[in-house]
Every structure is written in C-alpha cells, then in structure tokens.
C-alpha atoms as a PDB file:
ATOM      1  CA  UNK A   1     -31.940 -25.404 217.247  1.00  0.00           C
ATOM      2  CA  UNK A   2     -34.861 -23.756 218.375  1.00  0.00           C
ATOM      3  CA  UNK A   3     -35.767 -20.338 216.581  1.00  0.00           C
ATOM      4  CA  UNK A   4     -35.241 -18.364 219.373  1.00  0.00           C
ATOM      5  CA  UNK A   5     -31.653 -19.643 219.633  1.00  0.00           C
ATOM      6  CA  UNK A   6     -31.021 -19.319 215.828  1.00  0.00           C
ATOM      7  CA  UNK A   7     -32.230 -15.699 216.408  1.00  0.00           C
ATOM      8  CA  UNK A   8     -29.963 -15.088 219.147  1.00  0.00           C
ATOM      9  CA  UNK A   9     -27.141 -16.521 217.353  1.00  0.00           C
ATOM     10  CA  UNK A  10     -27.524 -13.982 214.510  1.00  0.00           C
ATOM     11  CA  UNK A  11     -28.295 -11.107 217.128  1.00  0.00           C
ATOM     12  CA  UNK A  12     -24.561 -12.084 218.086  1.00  0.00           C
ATOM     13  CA  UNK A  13     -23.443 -12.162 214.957  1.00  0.00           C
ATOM     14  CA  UNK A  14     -24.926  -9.179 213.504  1.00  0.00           C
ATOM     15  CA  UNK A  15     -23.592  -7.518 216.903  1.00  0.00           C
ATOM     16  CA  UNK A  16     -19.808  -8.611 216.222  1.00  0.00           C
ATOM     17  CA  UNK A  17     -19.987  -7.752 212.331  1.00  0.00           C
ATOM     18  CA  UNK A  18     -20.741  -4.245 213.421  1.00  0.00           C
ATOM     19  CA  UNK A  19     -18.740  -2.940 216.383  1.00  0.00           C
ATOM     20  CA  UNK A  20     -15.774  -4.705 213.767  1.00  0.00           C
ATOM     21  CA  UNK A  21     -16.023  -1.834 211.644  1.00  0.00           C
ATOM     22  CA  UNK A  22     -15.309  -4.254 208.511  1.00  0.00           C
ATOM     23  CA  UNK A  23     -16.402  -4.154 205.135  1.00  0.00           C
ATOM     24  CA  UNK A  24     -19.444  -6.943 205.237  1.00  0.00           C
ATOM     25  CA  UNK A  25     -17.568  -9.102 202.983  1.00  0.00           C
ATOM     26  CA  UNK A  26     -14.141  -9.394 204.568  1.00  0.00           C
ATOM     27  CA  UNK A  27     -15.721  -9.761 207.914  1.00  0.00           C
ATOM     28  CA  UNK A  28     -18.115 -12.642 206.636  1.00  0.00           C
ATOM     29  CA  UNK A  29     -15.124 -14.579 205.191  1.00  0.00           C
ATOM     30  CA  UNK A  30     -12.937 -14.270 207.974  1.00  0.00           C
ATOM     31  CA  UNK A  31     -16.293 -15.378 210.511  1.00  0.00           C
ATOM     32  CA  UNK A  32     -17.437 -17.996 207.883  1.00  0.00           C
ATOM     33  CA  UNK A  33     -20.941 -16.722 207.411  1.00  0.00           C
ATOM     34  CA  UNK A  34     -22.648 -16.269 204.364  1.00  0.00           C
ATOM     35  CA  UNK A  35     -23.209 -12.522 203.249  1.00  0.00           C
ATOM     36  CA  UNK A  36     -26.525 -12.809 202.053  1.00  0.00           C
ATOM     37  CA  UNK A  37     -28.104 -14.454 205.135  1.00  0.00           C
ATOM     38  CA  UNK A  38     -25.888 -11.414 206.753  1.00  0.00           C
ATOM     39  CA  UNK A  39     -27.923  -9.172 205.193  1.00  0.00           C
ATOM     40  CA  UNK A  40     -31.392 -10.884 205.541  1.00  0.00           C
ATOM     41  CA  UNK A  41     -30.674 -11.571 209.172  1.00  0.00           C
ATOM     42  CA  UNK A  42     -29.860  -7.876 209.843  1.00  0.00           C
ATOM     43  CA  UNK A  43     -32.754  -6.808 207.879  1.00  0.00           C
ATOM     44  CA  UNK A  44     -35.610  -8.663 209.687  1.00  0.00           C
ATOM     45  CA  UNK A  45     -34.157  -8.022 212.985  1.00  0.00           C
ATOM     46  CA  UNK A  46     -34.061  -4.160 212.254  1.00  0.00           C
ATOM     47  CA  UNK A  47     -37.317  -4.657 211.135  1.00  0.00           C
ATOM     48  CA  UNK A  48     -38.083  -6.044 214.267  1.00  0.00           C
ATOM     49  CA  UNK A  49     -37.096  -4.261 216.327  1.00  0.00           C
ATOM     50  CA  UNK A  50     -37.611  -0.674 214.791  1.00  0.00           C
ATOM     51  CA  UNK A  51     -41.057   0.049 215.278  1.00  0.00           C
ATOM     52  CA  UNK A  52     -40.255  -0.829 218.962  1.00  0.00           C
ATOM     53  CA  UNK A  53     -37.675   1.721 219.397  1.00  0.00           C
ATOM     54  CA  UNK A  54     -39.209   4.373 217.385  1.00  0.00           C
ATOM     55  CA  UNK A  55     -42.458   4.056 220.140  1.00  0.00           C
ATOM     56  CA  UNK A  56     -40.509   4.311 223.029  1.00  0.00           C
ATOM     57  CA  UNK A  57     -39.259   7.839 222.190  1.00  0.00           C
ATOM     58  CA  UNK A  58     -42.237   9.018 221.728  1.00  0.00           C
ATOM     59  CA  UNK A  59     -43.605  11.763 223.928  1.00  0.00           C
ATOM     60  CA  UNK A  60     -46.951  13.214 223.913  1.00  0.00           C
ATOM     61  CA  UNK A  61     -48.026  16.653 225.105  1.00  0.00           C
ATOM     62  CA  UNK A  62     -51.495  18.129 225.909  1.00  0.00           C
ATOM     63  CA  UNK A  63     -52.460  20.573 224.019  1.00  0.00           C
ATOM     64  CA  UNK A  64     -55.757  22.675 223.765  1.00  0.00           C
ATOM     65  CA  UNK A  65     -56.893  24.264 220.541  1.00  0.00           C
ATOM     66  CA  UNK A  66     -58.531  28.102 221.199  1.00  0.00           C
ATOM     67  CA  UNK A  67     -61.455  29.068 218.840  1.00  0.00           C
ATOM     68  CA  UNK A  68     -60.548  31.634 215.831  1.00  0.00           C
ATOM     69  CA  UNK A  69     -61.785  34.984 216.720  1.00  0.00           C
ATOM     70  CA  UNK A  70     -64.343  36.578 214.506  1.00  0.00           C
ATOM     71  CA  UNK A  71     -63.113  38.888 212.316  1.00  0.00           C
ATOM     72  CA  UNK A  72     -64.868  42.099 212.729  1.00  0.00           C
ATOM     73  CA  UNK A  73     -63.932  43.221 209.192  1.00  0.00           C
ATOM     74  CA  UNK A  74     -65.785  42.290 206.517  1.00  0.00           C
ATOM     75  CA  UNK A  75     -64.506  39.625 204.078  1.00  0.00           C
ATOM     76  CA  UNK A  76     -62.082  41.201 201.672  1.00  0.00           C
ATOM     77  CA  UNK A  77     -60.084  39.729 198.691  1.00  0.00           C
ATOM     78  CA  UNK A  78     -57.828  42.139 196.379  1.00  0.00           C
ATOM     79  CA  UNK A  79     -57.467  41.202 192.748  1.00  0.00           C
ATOM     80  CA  UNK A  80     -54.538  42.591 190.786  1.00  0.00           C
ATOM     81  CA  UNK A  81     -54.528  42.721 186.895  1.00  0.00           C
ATOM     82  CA  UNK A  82     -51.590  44.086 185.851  1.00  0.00           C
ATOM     83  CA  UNK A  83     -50.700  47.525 187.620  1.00  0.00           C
ATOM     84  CA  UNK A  84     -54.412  47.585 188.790  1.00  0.00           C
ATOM     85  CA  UNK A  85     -55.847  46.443 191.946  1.00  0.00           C
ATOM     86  CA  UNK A  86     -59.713  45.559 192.190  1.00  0.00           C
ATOM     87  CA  UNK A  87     -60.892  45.551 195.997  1.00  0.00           C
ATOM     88  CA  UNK A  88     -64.330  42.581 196.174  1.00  0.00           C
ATOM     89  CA  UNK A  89     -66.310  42.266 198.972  1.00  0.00           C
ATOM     90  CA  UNK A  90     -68.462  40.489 200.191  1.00  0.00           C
ATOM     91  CA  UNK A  91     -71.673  40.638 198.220  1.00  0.00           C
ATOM     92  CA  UNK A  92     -70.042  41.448 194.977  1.00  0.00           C
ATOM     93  CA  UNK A  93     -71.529  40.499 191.764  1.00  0.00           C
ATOM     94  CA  UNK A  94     -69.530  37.722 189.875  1.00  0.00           C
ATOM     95  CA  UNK A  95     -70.339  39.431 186.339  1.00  0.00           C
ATOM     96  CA  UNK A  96     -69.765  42.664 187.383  1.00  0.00           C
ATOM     97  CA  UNK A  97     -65.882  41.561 188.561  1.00  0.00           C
ATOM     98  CA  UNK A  98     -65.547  39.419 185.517  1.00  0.00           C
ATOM     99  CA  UNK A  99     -66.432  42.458 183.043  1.00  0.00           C
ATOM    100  CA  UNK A 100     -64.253  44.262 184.760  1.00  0.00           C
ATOM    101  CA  UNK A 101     -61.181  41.722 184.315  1.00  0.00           C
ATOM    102  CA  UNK A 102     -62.135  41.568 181.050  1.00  0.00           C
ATOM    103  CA  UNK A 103     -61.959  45.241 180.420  1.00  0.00           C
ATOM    104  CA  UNK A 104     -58.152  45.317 182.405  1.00  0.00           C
ATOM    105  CA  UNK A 105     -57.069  42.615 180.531  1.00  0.00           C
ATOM    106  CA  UNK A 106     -57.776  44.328 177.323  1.00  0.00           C
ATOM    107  CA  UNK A 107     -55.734  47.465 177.950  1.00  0.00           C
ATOM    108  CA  UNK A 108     -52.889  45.485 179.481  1.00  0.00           C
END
C-alpha cells in the first residue's frame, strides 16, 4: 500500500471510531484495530492537520497606532509612607527623598 492510501485508510478509520461515540477500546475490538496505532494515527493526523485549520480562521485587521500626546504636566510620582504622602518631581534630589523616608519610617 502506498502511504497515501495507508493514510486514507486511517483517516476512515479515525472518522468511524468517532461519529461511533464508543469508548476507544470497545470500538477497536469490535473493528479489529489495534488501540495504540488508534491513538498514534489520530495523533499525527491532528497534528497534521491543526496548524492548517487554525490559519484559515485567521483574520487580520488594519490598524494604525496614534502618537501619545505630551503631557503638559510635569512628571509627578506620589510616595506614601505610612499615613504620609511625599509629592517628587521632576528634578528632585535622591538624598533629599531618601532622608526623608528615613525620617517617616522612624516615627511609623
């Protein structure tokens, strides 16, 4: 038999064994077929064929991406240390904040 055929047999195969509705191993007794080539069969024909169905219901769409605006704010992060809040701009001094953290941290 030429692969193709022995393809197409299992294709048939794997076809009957599920619009059955049996249990794999009752319907390969009754059919004669080995479960385990069952099982190998139906896995590299899913695997097959998978990739192939997965791409065909695939739809793309245009889209355009708009620049961010500029913020006309400055840059602003808020700190909180317990019950306190620390505004820091831009600009700020690192040691300045961290004393200040320090000195929060200490009284909470």
């Amino acid at each position: 038999m030429v692969r193709e055929d022995v393809r197409k047999k299992w294709e048939a195969r794997i076809a009957a064994f599920r619009s059955s509705g049996e249990k794999a191993t009752r319907w390969c007794n009754a059919n004669h077929v080995d479960r385990r080539q069952l099982y190998a069969w139906m896995k590299r024909i899913d695997g097959a064929t998978a990739p192939f169905a997965a791409s065909s219901a695939t739809n793309w769409l245009n889209v355009s991406v708009a620049p961010e605006e500029e913020s006309t704010e400055p840059a602003c992060l808020s700190v909180k240390v317990g019950s306190a809040t620390i505004e820091v701009h831009a600009g700020f001094e690192p040691a300045l904040l961290r004393d200040v953290v320090q000195a929060l941290q200490a009284l909470c």
